[in-house]
PDB file of N, CA and C in Angstrom:
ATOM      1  N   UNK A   1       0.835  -1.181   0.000  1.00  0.00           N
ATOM      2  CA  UNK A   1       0.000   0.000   0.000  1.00  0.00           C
ATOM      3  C   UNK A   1       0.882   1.247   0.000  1.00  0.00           C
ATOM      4  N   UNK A   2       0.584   2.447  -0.383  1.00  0.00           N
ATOM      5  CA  UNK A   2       0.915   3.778  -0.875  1.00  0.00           C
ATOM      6  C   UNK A   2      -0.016   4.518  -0.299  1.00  0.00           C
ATOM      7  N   UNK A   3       0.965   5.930   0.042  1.00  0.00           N
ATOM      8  CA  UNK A   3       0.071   7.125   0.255  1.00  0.00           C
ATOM      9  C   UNK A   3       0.462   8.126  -0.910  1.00  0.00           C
ATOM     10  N   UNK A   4      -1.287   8.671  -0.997  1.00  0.00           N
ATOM     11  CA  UNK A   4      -0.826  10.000  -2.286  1.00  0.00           C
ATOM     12  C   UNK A   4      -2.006  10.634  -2.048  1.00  0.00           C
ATOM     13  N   UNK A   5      -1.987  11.987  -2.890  1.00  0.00           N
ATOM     14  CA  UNK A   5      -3.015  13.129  -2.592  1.00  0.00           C
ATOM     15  C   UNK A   5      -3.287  13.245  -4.172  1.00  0.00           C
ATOM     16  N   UNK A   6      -4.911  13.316  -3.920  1.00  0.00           N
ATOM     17  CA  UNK A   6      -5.883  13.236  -5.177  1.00  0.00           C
ATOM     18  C   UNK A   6      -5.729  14.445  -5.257  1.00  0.00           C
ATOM     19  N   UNK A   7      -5.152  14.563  -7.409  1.00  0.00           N
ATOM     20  CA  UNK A   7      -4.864  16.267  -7.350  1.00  0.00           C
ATOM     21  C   UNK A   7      -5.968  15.990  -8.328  1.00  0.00           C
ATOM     22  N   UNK A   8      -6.781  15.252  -9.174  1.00  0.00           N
ATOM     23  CA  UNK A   8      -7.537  15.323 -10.131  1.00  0.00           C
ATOM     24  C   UNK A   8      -8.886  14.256 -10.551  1.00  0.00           C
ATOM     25  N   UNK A   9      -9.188  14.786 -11.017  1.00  0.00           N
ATOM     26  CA  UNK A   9     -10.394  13.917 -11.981  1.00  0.00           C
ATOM     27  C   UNK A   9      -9.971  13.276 -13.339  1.00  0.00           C
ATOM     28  N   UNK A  10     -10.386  11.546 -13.703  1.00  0.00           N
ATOM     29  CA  UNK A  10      -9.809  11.324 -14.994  1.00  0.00           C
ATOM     30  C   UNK A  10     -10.917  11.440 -15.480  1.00  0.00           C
ATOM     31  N   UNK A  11     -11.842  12.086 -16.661  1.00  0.00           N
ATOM     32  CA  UNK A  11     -13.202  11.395 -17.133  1.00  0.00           C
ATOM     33  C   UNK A  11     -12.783  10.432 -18.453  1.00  0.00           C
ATOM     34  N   UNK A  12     -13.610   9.626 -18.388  1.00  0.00           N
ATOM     35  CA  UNK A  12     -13.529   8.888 -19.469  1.00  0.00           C
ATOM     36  C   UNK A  12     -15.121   8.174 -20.427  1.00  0.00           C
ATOM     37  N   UNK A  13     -15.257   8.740 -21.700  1.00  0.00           N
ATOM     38  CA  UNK A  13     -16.315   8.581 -21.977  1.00  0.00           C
ATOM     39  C   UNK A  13     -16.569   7.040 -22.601  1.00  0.00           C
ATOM     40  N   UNK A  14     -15.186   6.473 -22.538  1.00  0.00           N
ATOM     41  CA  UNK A  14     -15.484   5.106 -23.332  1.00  0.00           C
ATOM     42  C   UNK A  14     -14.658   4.318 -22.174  1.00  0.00           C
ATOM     43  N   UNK A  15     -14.986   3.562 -22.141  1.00  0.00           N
ATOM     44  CA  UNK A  15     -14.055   1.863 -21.386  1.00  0.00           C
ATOM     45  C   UNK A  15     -14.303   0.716 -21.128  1.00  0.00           C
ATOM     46  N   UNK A  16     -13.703  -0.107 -21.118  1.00  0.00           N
ATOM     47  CA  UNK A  16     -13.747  -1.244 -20.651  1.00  0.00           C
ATOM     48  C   UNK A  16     -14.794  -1.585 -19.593  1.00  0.00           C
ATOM     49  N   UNK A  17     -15.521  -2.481 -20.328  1.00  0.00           N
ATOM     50  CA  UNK A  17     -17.303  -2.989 -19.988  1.00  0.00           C
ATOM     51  C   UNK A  17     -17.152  -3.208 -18.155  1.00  0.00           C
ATOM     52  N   UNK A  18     -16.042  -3.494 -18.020  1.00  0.00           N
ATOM     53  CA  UNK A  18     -16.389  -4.132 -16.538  1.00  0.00           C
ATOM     54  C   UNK A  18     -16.090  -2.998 -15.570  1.00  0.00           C
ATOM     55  N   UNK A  19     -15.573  -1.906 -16.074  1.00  0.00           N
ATOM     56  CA  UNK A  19     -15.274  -0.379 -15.486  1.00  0.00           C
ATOM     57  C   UNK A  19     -16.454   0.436 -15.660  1.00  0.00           C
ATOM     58  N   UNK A  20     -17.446   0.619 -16.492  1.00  0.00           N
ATOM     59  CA  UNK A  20     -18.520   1.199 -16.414  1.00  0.00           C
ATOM     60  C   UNK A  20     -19.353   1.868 -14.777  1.00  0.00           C
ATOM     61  N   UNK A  21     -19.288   2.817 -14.855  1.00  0.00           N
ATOM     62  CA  UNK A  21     -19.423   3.003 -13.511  1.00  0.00           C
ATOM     63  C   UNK A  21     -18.907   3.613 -12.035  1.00  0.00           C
ATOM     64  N   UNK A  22     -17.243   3.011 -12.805  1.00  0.00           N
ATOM     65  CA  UNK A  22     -16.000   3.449 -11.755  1.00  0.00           C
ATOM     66  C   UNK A  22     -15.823   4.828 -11.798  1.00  0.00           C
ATOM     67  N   UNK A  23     -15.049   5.228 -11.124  1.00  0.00           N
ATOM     68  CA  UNK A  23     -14.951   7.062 -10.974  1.00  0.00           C
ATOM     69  C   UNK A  23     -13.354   6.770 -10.306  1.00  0.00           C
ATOM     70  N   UNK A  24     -12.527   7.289 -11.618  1.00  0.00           N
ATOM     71  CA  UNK A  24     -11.383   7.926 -12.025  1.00  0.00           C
ATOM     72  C   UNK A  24     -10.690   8.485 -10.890  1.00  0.00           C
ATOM     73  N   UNK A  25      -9.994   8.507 -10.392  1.00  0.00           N
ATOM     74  CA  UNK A  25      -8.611   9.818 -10.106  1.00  0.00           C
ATOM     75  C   UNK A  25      -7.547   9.905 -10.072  1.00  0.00           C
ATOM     76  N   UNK A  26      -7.289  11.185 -10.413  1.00  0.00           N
ATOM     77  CA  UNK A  26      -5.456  10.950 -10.450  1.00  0.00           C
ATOM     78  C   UNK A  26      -4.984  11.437  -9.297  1.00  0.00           C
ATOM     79  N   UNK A  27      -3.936  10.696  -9.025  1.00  0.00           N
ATOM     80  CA  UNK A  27      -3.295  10.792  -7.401  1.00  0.00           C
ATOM     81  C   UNK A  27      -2.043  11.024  -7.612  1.00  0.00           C
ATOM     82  N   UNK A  28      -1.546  11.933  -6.864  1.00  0.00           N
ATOM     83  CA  UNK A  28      -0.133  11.682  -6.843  1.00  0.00           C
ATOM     84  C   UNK A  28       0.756  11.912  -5.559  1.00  0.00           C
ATOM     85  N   UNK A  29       1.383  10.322  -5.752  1.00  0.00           N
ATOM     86  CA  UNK A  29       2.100   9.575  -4.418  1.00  0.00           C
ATOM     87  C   UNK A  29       3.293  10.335  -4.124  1.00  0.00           C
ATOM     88  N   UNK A  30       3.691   9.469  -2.575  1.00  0.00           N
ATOM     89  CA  UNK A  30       4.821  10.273  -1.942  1.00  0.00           C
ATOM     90  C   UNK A  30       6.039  10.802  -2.790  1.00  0.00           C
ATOM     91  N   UNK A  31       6.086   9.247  -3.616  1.00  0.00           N
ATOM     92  CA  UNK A  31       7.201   9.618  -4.151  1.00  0.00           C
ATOM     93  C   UNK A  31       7.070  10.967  -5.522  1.00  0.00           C
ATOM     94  N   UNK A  32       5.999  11.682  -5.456  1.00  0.00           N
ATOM     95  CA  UNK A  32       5.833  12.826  -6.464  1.00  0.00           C
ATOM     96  C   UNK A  32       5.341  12.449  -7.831  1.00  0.00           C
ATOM     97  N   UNK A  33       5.133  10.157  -8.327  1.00  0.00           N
ATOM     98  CA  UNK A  33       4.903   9.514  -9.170  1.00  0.00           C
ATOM     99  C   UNK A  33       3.743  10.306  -9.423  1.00  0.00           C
ATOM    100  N   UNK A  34       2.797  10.410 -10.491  1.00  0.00           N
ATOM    101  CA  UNK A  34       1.633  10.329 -10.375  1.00  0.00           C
ATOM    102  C   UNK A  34       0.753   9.351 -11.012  1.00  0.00           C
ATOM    103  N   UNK A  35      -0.536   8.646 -11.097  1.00  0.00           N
ATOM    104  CA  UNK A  35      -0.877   7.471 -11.209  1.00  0.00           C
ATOM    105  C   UNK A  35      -2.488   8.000 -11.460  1.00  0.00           C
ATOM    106  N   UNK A  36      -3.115   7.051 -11.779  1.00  0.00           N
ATOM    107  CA  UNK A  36      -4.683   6.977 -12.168  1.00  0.00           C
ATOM    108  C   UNK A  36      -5.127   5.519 -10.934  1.00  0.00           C
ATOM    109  N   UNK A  37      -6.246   6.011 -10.224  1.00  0.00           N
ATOM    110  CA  UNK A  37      -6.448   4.699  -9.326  1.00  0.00           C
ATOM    111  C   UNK A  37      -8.302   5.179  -9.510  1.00  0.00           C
ATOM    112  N   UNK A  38      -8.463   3.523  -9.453  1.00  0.00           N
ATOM    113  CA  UNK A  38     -10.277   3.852  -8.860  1.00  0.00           C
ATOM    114  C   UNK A  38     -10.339   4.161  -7.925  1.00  0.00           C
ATOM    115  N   UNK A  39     -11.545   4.579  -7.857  1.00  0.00           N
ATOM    116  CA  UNK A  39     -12.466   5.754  -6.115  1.00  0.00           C
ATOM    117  C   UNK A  39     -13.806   4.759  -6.054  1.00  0.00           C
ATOM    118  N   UNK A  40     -13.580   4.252  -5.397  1.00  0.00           N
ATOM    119  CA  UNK A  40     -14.574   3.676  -4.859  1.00  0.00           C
ATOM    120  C   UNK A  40     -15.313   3.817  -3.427  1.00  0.00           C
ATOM    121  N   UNK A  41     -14.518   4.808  -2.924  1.00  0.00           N
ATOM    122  CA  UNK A  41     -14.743   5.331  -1.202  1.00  0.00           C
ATOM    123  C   UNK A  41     -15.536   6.876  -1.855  1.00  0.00           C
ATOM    124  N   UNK A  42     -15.196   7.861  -2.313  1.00  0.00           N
ATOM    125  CA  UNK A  42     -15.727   9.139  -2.350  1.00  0.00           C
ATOM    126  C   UNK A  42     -14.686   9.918  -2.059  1.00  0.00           C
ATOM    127  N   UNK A  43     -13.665   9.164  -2.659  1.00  0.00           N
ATOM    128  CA  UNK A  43     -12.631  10.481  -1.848  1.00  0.00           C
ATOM    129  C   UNK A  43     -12.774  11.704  -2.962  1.00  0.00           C
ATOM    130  N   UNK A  44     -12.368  13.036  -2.438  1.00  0.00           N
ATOM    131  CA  UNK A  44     -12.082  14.566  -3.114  1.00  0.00           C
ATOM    132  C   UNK A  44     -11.164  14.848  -3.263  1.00  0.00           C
ATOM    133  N   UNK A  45     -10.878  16.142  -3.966  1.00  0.00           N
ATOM    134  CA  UNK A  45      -9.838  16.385  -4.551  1.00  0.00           C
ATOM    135  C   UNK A  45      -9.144  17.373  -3.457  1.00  0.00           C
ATOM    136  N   UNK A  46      -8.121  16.512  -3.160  1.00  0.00           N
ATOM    137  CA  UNK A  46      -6.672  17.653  -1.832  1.00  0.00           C
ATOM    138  C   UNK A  46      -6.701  16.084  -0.784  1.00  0.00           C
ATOM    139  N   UNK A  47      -7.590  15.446  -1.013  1.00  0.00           N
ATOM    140  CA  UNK A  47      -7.638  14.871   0.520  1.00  0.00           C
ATOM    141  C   UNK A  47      -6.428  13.772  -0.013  1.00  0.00           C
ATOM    142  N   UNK A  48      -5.819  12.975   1.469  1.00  0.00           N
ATOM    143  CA  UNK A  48      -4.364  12.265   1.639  1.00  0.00           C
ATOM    144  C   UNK A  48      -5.400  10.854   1.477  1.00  0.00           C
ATOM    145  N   UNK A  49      -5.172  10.119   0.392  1.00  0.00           N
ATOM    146  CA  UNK A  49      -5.359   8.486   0.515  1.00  0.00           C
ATOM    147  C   UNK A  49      -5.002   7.002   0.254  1.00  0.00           C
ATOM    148  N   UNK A  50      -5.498   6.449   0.755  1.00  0.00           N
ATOM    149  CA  UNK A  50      -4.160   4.978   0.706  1.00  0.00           C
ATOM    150  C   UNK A  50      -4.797   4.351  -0.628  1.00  0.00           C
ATOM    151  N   UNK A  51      -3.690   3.817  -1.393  1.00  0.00           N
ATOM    152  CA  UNK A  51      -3.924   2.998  -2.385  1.00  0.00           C
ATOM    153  C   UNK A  51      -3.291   1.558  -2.289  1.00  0.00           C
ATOM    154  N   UNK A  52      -4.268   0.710  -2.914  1.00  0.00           N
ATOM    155  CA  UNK A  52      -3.572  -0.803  -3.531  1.00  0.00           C
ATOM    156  C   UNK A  52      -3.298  -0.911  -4.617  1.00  0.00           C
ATOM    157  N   UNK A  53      -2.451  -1.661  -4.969  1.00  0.00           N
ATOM    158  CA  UNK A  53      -1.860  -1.363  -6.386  1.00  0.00           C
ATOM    159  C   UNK A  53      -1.336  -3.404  -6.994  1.00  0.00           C
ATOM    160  N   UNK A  54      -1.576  -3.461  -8.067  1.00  0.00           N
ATOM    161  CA  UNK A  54      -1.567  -4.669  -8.408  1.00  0.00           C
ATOM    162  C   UNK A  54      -2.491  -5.829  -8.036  1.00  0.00           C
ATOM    163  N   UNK A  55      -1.882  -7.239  -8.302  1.00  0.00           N
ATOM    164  CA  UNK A  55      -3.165  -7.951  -8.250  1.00  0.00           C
ATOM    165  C   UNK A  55      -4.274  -7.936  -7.098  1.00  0.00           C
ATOM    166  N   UNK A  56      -3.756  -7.363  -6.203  1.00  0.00           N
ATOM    167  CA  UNK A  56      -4.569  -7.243  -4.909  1.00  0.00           C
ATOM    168  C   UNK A  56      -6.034  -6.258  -5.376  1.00  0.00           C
ATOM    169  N   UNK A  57      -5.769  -6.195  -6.138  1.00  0.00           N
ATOM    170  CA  UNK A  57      -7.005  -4.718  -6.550  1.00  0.00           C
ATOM    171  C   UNK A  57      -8.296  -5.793  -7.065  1.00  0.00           C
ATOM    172  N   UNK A  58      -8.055  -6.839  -7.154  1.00  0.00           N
ATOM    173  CA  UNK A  58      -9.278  -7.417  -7.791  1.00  0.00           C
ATOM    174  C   UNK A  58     -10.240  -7.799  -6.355  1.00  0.00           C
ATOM    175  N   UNK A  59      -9.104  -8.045  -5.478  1.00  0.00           N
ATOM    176  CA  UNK A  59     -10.018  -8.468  -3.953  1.00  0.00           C
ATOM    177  C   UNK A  59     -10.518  -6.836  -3.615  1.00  0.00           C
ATOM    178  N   UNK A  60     -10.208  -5.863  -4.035  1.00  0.00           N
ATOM    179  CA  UNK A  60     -10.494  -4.564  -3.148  1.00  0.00           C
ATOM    180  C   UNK A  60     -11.794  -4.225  -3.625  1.00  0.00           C
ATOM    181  N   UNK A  61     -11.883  -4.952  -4.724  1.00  0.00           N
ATOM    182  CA  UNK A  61     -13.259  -4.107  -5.586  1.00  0.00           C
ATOM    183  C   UNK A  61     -14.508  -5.485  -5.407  1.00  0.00           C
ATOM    184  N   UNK A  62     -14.281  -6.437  -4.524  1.00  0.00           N
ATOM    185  CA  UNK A  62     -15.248  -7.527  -4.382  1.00  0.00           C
ATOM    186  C   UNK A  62     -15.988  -8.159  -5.465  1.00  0.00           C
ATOM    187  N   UNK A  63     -15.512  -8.165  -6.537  1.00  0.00           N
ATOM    188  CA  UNK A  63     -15.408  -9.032  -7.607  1.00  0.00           C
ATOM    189  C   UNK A  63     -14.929 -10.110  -7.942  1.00  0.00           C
ATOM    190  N   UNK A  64     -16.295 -11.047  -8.592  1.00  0.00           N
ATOM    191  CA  UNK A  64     -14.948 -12.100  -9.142  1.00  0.00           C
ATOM    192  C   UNK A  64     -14.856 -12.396 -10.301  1.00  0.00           C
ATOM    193  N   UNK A  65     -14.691 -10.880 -11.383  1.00  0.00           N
ATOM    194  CA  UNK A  65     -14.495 -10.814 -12.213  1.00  0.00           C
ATOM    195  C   UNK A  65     -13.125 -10.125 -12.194  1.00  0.00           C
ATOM    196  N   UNK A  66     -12.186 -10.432 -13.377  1.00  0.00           N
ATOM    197  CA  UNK A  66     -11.067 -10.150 -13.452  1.00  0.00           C
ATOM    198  C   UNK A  66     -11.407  -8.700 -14.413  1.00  0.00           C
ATOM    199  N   UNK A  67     -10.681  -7.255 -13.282  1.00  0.00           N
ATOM    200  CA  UNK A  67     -11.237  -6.084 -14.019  1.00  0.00           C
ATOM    201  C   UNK A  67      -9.742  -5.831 -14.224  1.00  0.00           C
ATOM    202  N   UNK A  68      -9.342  -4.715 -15.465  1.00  0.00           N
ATOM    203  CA  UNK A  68      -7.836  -4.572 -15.762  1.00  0.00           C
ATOM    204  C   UNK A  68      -7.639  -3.097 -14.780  1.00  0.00           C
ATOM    205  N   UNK A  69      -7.732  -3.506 -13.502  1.00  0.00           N
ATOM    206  CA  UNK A  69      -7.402  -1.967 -13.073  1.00  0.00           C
ATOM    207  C   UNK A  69      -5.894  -2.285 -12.176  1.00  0.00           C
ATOM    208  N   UNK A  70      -5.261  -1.538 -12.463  1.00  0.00           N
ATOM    209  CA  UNK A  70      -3.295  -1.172 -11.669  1.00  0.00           C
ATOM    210  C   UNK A  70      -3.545  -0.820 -10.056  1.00  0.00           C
ATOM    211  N   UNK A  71      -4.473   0.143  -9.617  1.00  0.00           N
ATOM    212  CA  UNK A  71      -4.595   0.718  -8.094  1.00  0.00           C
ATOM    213  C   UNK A  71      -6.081   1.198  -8.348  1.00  0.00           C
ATOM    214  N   UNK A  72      -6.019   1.140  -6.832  1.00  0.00           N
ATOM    215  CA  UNK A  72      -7.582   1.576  -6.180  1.00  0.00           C
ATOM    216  C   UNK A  72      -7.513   2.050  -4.897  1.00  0.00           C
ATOM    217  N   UNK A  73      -8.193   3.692  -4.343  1.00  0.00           N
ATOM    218  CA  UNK A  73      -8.161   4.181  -3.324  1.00  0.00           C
ATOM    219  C   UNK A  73      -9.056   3.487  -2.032  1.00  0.00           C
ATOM    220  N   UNK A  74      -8.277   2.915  -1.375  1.00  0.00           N
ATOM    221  CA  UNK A  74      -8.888   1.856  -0.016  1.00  0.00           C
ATOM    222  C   UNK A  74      -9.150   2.377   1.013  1.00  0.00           C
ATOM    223  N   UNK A  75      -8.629   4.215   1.114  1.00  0.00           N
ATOM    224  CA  UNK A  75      -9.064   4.616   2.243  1.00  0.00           C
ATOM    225  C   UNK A  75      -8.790   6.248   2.144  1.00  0.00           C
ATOM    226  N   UNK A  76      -9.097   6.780   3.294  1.00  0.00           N
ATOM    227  CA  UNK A  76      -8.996   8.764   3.335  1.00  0.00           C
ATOM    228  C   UNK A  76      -8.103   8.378   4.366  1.00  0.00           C
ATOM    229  N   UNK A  77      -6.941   8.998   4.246  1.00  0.00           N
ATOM    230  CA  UNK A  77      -6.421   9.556   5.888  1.00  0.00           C
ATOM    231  C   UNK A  77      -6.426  10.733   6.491  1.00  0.00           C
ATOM    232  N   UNK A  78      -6.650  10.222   7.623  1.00  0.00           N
ATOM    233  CA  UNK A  78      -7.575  11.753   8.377  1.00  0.00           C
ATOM    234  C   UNK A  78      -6.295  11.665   9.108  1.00  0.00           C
ATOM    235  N   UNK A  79      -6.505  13.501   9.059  1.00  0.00           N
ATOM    236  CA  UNK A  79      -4.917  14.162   9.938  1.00  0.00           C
ATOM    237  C   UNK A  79      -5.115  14.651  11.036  1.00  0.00           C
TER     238      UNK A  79
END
């Protein structure tokens, strides 16, 4: 797991059938990387949140369909 701060919104008007639905953001981690992860909590834009990243992302999203997503925001950290 990773910490990073949601600086953005991705929209996307076309994707992959099993993403329909998901809501985009771009985050960018400690290390200054920046990355695209699903929001599946509600997080906003400034707030600090934890991501999973790799195969673990298929258990985060309670599926047992295999979705092609890299990271997903698992939590807000409150300061």
């Amino acid at each position: 797991m990773r910490i990073g701060k949601v600086i953005g919104n991705v929209i996307s008007t076309k994707k992959h059938q099993t993403l329909i639905g998901c809501k985009f953001m771009r985050v960018e981690l400690e290390s200054k990387e920046k990355i695209v992860a699903v929001d599946q909590i509600g997080a906003g834009i400034g707030e600090r949140v934890i991501i999973t990243e790799g195969h673990n992302t298929v258990y985060a999203m309670n599926s047992n369909t295999k979705q092609p997503i890299d990271a997903i925001i698992i939590g807000i950290v409150d300061e």
